[in-house]
N, C-alpha and C. Protein backbone atom coordinates (compact mmCIF):
# COMPACT_ATOMS: atom_id res chain seq x y z
N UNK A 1 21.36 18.01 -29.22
CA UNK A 1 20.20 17.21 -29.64
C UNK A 1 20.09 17.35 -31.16
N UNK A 2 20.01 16.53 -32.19
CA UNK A 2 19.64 15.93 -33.37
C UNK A 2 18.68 16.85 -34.11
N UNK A 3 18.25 16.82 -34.79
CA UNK A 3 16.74 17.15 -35.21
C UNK A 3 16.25 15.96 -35.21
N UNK A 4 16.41 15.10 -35.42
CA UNK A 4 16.16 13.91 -35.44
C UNK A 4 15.18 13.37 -34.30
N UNK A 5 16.21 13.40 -33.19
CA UNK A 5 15.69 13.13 -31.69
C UNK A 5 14.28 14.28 -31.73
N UNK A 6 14.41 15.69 -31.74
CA UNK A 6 13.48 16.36 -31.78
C UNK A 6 12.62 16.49 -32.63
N UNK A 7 12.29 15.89 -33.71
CA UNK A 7 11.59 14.74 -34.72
C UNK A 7 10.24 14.23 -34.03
N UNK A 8 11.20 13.14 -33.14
CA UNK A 8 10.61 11.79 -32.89
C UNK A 8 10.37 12.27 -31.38
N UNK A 9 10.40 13.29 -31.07
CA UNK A 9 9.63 13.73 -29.60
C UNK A 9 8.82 14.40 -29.83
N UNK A 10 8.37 15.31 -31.08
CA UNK A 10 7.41 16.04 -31.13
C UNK A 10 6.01 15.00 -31.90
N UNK A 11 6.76 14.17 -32.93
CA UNK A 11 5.82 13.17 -33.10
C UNK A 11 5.05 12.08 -32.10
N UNK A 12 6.02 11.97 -30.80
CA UNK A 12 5.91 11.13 -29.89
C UNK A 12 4.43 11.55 -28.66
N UNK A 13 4.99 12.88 -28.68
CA UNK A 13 3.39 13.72 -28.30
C UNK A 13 2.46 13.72 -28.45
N UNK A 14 2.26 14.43 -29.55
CA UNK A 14 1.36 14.22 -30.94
C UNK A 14 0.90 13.14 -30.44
N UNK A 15 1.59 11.90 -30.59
CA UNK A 15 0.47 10.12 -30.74
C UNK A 15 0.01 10.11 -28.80
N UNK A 16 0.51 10.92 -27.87
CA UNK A 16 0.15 10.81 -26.90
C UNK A 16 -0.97 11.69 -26.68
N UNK A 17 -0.83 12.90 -26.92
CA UNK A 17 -1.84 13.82 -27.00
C UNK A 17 -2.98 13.55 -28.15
N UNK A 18 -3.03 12.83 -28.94
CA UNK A 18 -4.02 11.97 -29.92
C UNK A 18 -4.82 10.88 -28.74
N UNK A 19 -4.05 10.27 -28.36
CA UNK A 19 -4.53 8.94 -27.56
C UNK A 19 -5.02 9.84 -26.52
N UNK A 20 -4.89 10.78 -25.70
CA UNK A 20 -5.47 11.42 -24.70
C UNK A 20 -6.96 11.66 -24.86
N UNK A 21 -6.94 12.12 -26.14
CA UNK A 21 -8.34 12.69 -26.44
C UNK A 21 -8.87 11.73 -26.93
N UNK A 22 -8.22 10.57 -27.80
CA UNK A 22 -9.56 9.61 -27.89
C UNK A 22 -9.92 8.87 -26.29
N UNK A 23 -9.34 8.97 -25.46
CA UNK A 23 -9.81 8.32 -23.85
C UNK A 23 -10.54 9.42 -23.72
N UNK A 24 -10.39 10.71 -23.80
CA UNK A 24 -11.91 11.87 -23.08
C UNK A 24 -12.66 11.51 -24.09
N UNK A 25 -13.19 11.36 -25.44
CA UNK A 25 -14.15 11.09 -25.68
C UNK A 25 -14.73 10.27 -25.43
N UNK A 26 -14.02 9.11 -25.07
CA UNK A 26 -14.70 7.79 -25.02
C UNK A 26 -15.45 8.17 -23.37
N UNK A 27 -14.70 8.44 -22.72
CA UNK A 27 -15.55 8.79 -21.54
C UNK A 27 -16.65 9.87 -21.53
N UNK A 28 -16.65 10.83 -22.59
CA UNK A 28 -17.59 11.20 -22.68
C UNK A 28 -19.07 10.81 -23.02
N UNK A 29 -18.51 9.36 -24.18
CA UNK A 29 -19.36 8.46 -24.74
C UNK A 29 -20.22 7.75 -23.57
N UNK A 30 -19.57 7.56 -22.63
CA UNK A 30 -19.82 6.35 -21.51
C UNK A 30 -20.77 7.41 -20.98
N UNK A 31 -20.12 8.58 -20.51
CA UNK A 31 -21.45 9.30 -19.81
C UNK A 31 -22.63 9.28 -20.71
N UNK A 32 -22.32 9.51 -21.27
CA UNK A 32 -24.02 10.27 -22.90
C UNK A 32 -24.86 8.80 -22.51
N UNK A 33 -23.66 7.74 -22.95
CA UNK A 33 -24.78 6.18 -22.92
C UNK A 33 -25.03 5.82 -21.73
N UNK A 34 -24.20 6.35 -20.54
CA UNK A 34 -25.40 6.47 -19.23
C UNK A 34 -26.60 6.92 -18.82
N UNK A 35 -26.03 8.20 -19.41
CA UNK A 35 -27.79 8.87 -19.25
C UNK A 35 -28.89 8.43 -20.14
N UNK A 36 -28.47 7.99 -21.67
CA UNK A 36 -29.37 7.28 -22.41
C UNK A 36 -30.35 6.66 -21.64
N UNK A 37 -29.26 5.52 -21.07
CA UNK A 37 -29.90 4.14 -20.17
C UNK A 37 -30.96 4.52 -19.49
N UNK A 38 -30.11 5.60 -18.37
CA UNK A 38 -31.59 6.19 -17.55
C UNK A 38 -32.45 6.94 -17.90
N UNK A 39 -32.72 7.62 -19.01
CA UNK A 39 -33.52 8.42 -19.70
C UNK A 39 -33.96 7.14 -20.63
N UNK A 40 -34.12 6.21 -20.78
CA UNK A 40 -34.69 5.75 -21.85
C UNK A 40 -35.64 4.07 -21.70
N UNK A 41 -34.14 3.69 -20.99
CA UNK A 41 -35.19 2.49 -20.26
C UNK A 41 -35.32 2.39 -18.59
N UNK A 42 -34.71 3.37 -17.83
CA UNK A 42 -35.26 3.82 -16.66
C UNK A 42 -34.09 3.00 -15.65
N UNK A 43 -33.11 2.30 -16.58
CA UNK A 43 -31.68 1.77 -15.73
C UNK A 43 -31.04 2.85 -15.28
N UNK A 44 -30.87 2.58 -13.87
CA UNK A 44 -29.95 3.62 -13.23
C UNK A 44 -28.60 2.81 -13.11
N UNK A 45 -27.36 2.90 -14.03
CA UNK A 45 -26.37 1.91 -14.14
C UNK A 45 -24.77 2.81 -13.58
N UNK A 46 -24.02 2.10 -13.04
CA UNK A 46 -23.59 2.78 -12.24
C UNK A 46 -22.24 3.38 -13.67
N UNK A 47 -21.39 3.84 -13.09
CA UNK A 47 -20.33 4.37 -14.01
C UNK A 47 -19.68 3.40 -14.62
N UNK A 48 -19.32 2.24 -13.85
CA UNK A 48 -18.44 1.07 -14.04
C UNK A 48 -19.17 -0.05 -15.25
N UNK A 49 -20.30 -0.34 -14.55
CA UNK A 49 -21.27 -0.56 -15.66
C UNK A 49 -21.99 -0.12 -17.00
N UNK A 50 -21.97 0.77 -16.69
CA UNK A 50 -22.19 1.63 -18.44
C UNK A 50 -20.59 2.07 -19.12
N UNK A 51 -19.90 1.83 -18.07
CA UNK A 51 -18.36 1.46 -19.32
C UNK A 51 -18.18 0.33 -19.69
N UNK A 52 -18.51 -0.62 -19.07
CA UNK A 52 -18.40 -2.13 -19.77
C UNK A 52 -19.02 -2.44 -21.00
N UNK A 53 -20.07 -2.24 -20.46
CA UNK A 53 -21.74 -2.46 -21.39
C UNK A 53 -21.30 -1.19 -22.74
N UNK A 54 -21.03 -0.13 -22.73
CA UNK A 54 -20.59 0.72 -24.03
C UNK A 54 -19.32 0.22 -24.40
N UNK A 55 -18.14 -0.37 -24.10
CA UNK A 55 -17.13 -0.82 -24.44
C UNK A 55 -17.60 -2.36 -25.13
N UNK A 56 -18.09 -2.92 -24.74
CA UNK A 56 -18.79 -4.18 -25.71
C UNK A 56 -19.45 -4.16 -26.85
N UNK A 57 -20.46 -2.90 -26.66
CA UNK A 57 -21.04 -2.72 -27.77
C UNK A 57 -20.63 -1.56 -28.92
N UNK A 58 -19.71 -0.72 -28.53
CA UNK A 58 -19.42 0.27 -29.23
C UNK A 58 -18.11 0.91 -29.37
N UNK A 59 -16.83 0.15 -28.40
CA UNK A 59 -15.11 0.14 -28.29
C UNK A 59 -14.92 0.06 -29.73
N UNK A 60 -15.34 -0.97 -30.47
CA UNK A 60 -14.41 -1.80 -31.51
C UNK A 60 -14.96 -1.29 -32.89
N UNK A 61 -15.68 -0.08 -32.95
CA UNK A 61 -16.46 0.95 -33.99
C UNK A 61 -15.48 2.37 -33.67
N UNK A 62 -15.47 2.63 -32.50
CA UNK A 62 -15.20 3.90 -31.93
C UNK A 62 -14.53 4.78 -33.02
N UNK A 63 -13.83 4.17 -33.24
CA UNK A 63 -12.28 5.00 -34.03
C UNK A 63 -12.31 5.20 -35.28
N UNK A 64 -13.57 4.53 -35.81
CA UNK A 64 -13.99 4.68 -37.23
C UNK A 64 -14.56 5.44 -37.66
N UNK A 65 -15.03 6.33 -36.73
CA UNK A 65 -15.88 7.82 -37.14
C UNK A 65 -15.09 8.62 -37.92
């Protein structure tokens, strides 16, 4: 094996293990803005629904923190 090849597999990780954790946060996000919902305006919204509804309003910011 190259260094090369072992290069571009350890970098290859890296962008997988990057992308891993921005999906747990984001699901973490979805929970927090679930409970918001029901703590705040008294929507009890199911899981599926408070990922939609936070992915519309807050997906296309996410990554800019």
């Amino acid at each position: 094996m190259s260094s090369g090849t072992a290069n571009s597999t350890i970098d290859t990780l890296s962008g997988q293990d990057a992308f891993r954790m921005r999906m747990e946060e984001q699901c973490r996000q979805i929970l927090h803005y679930r409970q918001v919902m029901r703590r705040e305006s008294g929507r009890n919204v199911s899981s599926d629904e408070a990922a939609l509804e936070w992915i519309e309003r807050f997906a296309a910011t996410f990554d800019q923190s």
